[in-house]
Every structure is written in structure tokens, then in C-alpha cells.
PDB file of N, CA and C in Angstrom:
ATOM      1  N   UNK A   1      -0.900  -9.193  -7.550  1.00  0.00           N
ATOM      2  CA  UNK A   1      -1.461 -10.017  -8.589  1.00  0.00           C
ATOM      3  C   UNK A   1      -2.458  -9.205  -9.414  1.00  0.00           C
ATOM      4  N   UNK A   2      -3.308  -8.285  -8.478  1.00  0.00           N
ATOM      5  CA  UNK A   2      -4.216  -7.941  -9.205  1.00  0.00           C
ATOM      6  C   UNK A   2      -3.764  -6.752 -10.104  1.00  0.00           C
ATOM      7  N   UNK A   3      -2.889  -5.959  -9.781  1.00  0.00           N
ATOM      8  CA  UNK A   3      -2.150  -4.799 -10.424  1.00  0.00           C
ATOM      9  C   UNK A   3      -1.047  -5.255 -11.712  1.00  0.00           C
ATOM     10  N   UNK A   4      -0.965  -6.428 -11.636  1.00  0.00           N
ATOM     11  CA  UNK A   4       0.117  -7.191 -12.780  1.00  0.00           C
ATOM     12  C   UNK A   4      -1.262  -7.728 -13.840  1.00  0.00           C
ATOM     13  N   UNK A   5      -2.149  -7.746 -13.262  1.00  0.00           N
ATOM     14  CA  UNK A   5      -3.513  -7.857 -14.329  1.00  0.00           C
ATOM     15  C   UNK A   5      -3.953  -7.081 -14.646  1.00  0.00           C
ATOM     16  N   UNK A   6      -3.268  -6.007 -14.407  1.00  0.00           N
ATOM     17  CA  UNK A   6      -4.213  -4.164 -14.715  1.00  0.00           C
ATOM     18  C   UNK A   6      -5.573  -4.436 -14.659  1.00  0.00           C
ATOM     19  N   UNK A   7      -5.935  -5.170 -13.475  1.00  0.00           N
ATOM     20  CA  UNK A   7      -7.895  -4.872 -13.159  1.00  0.00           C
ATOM     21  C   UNK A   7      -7.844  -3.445 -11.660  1.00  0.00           C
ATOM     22  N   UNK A   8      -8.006  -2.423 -12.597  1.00  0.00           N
ATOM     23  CA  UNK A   8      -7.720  -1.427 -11.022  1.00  0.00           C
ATOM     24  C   UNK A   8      -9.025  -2.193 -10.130  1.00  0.00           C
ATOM     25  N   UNK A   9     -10.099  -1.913 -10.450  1.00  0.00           N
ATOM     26  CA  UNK A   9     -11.043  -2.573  -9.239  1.00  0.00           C
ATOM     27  C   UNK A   9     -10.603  -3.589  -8.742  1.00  0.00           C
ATOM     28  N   UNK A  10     -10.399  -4.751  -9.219  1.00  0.00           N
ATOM     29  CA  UNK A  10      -9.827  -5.967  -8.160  1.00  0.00           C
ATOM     30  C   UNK A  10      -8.665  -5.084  -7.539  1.00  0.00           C
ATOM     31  N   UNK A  11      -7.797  -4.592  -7.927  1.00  0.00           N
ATOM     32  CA  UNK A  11      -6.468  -4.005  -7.101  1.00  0.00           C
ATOM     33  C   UNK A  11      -6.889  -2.519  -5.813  1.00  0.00           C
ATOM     34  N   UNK A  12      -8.158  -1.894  -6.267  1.00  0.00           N
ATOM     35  CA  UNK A  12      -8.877  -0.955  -5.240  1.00  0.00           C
ATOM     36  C   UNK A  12      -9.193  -2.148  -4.280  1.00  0.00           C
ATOM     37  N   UNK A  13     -10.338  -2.670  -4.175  1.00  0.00           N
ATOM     38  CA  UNK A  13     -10.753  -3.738  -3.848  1.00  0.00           C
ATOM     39  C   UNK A  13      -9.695  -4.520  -2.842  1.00  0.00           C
ATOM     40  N   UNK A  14      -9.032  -4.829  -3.036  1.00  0.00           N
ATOM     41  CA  UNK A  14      -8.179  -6.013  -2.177  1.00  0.00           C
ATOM     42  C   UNK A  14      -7.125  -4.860  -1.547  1.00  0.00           C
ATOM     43  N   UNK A  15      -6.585  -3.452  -1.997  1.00  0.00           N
ATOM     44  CA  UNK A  15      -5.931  -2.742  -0.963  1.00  0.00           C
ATOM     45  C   UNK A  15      -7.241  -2.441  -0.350  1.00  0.00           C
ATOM     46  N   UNK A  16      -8.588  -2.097  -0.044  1.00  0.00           N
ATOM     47  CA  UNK A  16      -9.167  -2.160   0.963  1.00  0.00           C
ATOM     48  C   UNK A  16      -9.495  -3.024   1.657  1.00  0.00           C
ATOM     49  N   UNK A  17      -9.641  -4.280   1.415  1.00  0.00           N
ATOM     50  CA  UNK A  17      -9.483  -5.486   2.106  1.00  0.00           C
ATOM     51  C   UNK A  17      -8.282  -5.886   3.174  1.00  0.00           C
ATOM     52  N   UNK A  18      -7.282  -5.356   2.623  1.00  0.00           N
ATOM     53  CA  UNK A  18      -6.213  -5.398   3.447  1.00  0.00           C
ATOM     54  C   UNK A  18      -5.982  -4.148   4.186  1.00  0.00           C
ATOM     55  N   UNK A  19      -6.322  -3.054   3.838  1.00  0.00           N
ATOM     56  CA  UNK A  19      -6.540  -2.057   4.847  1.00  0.00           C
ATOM     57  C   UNK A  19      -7.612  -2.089   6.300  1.00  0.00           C
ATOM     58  N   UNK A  20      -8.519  -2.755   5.907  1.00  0.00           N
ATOM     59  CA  UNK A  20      -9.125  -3.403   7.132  1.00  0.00           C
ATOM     60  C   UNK A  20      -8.748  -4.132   7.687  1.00  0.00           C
ATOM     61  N   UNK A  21      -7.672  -5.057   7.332  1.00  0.00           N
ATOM     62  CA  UNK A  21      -7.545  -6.094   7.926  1.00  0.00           C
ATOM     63  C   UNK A  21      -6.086  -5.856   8.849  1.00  0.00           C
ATOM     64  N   UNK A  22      -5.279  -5.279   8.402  1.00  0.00           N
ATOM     65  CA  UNK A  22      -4.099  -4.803   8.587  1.00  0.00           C
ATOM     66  C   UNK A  22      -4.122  -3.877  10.087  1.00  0.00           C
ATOM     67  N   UNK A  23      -5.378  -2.867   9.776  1.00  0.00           N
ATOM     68  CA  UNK A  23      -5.814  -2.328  10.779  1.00  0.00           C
ATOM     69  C   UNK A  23      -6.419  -2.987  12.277  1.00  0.00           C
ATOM     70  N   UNK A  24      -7.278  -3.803  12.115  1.00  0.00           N
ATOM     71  CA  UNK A  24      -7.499  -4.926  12.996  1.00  0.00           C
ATOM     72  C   UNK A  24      -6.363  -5.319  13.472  1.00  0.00           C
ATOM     73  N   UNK A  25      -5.769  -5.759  12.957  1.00  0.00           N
ATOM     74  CA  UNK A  25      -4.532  -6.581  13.276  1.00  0.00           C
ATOM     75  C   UNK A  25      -4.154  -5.111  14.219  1.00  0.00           C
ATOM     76  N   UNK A  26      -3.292  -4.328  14.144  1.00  0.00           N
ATOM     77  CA  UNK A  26      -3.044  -3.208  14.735  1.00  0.00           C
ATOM     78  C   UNK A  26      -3.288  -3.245  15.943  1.00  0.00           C
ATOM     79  N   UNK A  27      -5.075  -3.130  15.735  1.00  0.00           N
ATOM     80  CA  UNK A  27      -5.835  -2.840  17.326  1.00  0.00           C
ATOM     81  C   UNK A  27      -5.654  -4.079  18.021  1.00  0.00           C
ATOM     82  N   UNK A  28      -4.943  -5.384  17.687  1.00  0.00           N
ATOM     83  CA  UNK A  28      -5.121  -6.607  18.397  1.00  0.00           C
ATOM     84  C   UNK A  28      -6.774  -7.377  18.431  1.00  0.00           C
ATOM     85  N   UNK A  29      -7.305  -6.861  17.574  1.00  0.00           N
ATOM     86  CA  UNK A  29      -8.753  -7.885  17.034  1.00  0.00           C
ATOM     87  C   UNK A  29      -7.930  -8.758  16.176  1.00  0.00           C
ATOM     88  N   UNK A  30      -6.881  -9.048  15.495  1.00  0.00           N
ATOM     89  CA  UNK A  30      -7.043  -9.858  14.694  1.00  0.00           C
ATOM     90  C   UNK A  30      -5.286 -10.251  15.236  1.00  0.00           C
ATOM     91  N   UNK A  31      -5.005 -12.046  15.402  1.00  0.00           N
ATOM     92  CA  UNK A  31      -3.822 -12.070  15.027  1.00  0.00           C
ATOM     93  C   UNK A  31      -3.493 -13.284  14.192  1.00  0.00           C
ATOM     94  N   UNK A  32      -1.908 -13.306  14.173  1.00  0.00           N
ATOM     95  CA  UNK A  32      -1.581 -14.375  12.934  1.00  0.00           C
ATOM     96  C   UNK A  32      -2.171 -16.059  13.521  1.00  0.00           C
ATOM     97  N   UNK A  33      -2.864 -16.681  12.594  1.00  0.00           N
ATOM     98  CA  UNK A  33      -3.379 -17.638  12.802  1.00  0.00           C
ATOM     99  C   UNK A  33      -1.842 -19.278  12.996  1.00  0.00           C
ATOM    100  N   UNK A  34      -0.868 -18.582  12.242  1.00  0.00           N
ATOM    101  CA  UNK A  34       0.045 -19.786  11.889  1.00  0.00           C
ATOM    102  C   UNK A  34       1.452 -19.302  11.825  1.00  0.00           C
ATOM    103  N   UNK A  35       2.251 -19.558  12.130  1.00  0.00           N
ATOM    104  CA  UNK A  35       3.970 -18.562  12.075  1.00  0.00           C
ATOM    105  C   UNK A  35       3.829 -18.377  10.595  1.00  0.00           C
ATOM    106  N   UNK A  36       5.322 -17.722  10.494  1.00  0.00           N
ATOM    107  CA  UNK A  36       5.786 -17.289   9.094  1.00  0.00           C
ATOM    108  C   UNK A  36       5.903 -18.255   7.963  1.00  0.00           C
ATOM    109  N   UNK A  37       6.746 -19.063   8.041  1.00  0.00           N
ATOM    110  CA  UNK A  37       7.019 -20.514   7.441  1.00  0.00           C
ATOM    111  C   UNK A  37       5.437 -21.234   7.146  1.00  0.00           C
ATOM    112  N   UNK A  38       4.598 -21.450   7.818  1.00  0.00           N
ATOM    113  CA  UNK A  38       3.297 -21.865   7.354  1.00  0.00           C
ATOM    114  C   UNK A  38       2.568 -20.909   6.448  1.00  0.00           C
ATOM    115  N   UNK A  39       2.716 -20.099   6.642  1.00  0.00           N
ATOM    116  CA  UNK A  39       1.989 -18.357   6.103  1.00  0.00           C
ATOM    117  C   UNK A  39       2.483 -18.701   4.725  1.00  0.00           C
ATOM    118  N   UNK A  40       4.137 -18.582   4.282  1.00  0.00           N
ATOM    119  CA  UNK A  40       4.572 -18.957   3.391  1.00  0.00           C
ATOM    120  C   UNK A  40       4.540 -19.587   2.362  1.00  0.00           C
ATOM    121  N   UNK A  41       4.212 -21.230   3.340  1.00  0.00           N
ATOM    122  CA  UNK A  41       3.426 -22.459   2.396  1.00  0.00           C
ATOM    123  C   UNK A  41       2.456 -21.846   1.779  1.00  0.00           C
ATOM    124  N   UNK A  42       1.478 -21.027   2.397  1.00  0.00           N
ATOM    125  CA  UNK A  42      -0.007 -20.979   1.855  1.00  0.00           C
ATOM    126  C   UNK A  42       0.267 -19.994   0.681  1.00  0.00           C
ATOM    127  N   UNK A  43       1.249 -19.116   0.870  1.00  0.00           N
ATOM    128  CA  UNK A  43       1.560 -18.364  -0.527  1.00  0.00           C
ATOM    129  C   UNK A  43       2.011 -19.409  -1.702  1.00  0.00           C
ATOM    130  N   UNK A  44       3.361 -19.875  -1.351  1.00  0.00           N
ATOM    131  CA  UNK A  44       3.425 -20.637  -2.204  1.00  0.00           C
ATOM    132  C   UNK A  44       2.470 -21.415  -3.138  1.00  0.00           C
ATOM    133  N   UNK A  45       1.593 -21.871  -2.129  1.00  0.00           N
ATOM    134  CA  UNK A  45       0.622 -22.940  -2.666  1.00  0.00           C
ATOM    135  C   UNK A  45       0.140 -22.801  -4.125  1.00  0.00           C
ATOM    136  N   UNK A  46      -0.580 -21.071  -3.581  1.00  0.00           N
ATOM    137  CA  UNK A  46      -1.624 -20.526  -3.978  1.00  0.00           C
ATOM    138  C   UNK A  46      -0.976 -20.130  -5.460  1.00  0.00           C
ATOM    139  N   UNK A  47       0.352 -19.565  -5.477  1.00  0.00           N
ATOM    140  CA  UNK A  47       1.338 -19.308  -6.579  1.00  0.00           C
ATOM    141  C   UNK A  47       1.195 -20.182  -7.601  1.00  0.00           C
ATOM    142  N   UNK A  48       1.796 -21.696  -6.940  1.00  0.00           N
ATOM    143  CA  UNK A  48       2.024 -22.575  -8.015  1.00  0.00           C
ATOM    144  C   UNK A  48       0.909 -23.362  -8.276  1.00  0.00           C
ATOM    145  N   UNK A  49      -0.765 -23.048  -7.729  1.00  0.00           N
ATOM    146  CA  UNK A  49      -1.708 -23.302  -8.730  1.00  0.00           C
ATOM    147  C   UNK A  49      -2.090 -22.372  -9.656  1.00  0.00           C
ATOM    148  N   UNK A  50      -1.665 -20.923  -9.271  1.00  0.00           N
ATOM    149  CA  UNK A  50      -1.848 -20.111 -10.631  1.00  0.00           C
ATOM    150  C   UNK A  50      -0.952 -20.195 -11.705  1.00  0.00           C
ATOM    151  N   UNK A  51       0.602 -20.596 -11.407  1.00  0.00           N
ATOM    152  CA  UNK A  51       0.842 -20.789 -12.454  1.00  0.00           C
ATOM    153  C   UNK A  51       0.709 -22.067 -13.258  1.00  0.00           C
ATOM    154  N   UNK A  52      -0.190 -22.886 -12.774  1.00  0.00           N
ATOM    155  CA  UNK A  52      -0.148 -24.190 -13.278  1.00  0.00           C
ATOM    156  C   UNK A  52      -1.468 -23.955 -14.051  1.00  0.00           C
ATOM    157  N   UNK A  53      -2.169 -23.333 -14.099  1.00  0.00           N
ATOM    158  CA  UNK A  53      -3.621 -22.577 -14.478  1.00  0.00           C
ATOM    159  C   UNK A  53      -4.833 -23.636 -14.180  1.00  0.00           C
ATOM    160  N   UNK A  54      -4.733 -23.615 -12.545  1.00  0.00           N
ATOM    161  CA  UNK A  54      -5.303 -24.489 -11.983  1.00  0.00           C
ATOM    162  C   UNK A  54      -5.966 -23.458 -11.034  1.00  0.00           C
ATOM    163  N   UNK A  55      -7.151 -23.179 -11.941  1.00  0.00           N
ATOM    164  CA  UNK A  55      -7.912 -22.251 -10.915  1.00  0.00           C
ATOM    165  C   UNK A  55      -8.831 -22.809  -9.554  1.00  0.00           C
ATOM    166  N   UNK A  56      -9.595 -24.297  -9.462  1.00  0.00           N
ATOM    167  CA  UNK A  56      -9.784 -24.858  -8.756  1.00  0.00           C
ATOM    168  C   UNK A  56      -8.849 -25.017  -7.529  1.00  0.00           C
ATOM    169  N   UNK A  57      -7.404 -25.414  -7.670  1.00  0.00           N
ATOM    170  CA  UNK A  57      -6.813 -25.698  -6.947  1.00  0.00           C
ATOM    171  C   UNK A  57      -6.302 -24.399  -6.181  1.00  0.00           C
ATOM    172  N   UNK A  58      -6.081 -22.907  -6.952  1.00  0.00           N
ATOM    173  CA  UNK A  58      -6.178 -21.732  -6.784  1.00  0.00           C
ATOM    174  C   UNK A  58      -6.508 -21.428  -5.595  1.00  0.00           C
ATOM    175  N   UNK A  59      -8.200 -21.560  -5.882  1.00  0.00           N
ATOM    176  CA  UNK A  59      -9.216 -21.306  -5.047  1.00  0.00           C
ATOM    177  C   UNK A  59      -9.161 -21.725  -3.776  1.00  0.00           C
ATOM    178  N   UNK A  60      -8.509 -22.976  -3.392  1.00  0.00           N
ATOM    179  CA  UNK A  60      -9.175 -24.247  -2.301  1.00  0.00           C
ATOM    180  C   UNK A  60      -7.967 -23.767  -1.763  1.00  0.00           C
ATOM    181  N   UNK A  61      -6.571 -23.309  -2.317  1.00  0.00           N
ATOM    182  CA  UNK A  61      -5.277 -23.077  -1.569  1.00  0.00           C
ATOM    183  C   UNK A  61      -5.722 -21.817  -0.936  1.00  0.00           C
ATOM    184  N   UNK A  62      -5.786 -20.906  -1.537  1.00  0.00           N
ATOM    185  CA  UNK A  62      -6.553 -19.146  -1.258  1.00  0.00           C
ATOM    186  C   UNK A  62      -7.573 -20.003   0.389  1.00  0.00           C
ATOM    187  N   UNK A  63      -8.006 -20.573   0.258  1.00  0.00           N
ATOM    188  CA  UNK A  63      -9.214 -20.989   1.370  1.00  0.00           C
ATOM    189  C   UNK A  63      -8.585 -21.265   2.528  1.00  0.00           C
ATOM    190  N   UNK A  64      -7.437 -22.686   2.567  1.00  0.00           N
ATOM    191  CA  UNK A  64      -6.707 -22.917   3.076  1.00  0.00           C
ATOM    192  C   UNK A  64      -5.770 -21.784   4.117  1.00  0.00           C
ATOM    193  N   UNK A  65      -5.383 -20.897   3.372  1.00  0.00           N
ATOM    194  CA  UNK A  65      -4.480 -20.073   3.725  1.00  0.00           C
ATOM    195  C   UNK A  65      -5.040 -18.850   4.411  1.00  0.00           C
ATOM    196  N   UNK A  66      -6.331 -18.311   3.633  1.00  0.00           N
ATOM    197  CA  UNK A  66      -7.518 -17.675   4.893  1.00  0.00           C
ATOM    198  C   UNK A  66      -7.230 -17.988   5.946  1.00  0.00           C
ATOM    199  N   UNK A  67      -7.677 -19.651   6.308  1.00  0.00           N
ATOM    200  CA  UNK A  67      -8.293 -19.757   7.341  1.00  0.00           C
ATOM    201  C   UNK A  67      -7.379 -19.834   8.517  1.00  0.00           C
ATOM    202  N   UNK A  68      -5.907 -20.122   8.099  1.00  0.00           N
ATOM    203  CA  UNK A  68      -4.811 -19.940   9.119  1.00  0.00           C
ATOM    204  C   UNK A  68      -3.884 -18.065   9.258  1.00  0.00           C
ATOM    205  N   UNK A  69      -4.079 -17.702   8.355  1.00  0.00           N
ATOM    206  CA  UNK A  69      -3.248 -16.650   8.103  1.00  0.00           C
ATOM    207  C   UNK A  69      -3.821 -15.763   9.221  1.00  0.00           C
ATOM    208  N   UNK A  70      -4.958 -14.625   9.329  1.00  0.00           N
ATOM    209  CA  UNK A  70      -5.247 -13.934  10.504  1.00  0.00           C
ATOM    210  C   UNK A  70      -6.554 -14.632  11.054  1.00  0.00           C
ATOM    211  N   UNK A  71      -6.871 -14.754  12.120  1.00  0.00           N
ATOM    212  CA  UNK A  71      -7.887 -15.197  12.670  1.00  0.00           C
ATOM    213  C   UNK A  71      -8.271 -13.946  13.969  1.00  0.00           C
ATOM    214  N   UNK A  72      -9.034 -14.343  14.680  1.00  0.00           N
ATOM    215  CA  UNK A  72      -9.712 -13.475  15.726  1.00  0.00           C
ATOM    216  C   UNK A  72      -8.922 -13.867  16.824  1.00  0.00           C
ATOM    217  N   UNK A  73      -8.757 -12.322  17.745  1.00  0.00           N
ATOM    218  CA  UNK A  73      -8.149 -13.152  18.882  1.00  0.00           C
ATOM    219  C   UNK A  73      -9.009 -13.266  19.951  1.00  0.00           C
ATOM    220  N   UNK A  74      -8.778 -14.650  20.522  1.00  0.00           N
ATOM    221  CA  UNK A  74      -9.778 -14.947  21.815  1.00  0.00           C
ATOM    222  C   UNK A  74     -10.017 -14.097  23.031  1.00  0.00           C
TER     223      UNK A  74
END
């Protein structure tokens, strides 16, 4: 998303975000919070409030989908 907006900082930015996170995941600190098919939804979601230019709804889907996608493992 952020590279189809040519903002290199947001696009530096979020490949390091996901380079940490990706990595975690790796070491088993971090795993998937929700299967694939749920993971999915939360993309979707998040998609069709941007293209609806529903940045509120954007936001709250993006939140949503955080909070299931990787979590900590117990």
C-alpha cells in the first residue's frame, strides 16, 4: 500500500515493522493469533474501507485485525 503511494518512509517504516515482527514470529515469541481465513477477513476488511475512502472505518478494521493476526505466545 505504502509503495503504490510512493511514500518511501511509510514503505521503510512498515518493511521494518514487519521485519521485527516476522522475526519474532521465527523465534516462536510471536504466533498467529487467528487461522488463515480469519487473517483474510481482516485484510479484506481493511481493503474495502480504503477503497470506500472510509478512513475511520480503515482504522478500527487495521485495529481489529492487529489484535488477532500475531499475538504473544503463552
Amino acid at each position: 500500500m505504502f509503495a503504490v503511494a510512493n511514500n518511501r518512509l511509510y514503505e521503510a517504516l512498515y518493511g521494518a515493522v514487519m521485519d521485527v515482527l516476522l522475526r519474532a514470529q521465527a523465534e516462536g515469541e510471536l504466533v498467529f493469533g487467528a487461522g488463515p481465513s480469519e487473517r483474510g477477513d481482516g485484510h479484506r476488511e481493511v481493503l474495502a474501507a480504503i477503497e470506500a475512502g472510509d478512513a475511520d472505518e480503515a482504522g478500527l478494521a487495521m485495529g481489529r485485525h492487529i489484535d488477532v493476526d500475531l499475538v504473544e505466545k503463552n
